[in-house]
Protein backbone atom coordinates (compact mmCIF):
# COMPACT_ATOMS: atom_id res chain seq x y z
CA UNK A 1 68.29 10.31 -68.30
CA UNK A 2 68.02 7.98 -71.25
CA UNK A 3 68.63 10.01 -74.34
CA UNK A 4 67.68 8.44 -77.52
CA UNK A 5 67.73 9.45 -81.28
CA UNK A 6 64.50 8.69 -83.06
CA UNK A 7 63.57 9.61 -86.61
CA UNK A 8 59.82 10.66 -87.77
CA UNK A 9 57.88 6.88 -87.81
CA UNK A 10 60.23 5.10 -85.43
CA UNK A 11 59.40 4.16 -81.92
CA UNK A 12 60.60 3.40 -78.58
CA UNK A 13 58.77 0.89 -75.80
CA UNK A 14 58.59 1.76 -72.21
CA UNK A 15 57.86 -1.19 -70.36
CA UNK A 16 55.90 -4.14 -71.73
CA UNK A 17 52.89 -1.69 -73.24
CA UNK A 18 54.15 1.54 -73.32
CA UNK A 19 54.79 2.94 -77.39
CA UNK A 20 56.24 6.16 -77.85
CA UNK A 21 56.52 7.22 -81.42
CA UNK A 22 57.76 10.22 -83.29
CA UNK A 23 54.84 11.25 -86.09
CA UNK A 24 56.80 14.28 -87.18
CA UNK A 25 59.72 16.82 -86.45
CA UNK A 26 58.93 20.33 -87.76
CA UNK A 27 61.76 23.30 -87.20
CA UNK A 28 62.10 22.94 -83.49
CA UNK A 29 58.79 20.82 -82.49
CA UNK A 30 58.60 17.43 -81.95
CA UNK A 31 54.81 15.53 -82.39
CA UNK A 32 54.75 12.53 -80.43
CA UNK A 33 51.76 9.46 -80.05
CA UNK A 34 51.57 7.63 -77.02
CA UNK A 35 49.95 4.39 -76.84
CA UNK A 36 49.74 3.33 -73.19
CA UNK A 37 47.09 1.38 -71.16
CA UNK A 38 44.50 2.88 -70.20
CA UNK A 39 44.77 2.56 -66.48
CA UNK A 40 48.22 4.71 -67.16
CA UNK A 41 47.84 8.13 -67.03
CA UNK A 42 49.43 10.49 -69.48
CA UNK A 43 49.97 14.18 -69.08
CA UNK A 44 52.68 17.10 -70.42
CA UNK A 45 54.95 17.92 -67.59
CA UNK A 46 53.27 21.21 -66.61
CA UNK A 47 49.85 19.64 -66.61
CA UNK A 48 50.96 17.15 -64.47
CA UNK A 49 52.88 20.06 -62.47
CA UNK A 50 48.97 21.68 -62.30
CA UNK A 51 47.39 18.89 -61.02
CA UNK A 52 49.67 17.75 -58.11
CA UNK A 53 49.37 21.48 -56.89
CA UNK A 54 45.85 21.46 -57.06
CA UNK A 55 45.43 17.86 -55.21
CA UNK A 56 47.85 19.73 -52.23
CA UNK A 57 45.96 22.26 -52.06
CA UNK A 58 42.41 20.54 -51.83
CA UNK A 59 43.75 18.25 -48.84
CA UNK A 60 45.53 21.13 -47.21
CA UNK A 61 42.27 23.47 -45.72
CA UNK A 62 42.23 26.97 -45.08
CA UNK A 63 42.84 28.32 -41.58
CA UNK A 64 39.13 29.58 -42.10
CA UNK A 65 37.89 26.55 -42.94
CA UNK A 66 39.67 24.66 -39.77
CA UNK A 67 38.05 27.76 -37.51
CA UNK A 68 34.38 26.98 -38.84
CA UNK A 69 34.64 23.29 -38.18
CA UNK A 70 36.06 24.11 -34.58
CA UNK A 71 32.51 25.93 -34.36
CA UNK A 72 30.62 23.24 -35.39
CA UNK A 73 32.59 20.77 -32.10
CA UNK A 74 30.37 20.42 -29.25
CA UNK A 75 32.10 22.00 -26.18
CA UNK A 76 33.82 19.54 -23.90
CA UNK A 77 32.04 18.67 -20.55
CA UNK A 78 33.41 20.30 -17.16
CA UNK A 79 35.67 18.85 -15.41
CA UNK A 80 34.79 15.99 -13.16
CA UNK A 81 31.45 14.91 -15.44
CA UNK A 82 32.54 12.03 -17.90
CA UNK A 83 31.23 10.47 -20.39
């Protein structure tokens, strides 16, 4: 980890297009801006935490779910009869 000391109105760049600046330090807060492309997505850790949890769990489906789309299968042919 990069740690850097950065006064209210001073910056850092991340990358090429990436501006991180300090707008103002209060007690035991910090405000920062971010200017970043907007193809670049920019969330607070436990946001970001959120949302990967919530993309597992939509691709992972329920048992349930996986037992209703086994009803929907059509049964497999006997034995001996192709396709």
């Amino acid at each position: 980890m990069l740690v850097l000391t950065r006064r209210a109105n001073q910056s850092i760049m991340i990358g090429h297009d990436i501006v991180v600046t300090v707008l103002e330090v209060r007690g035991d807060q910090v405000r920062l801006g971010i200017r970043a492309p907007r193809d670049v997505d920019v969330h607070r850790e436990e946001v970001f935490a959120a949302l990967q949890k919530a993309n597992v769990s939509a691709a992972s489906p329920s048992q349930d779910a996986l037992r209703s789309l086994e009803k929907l299968r059509p049964p497999a042919p006997p034995e001996g009869q192709g396709e």
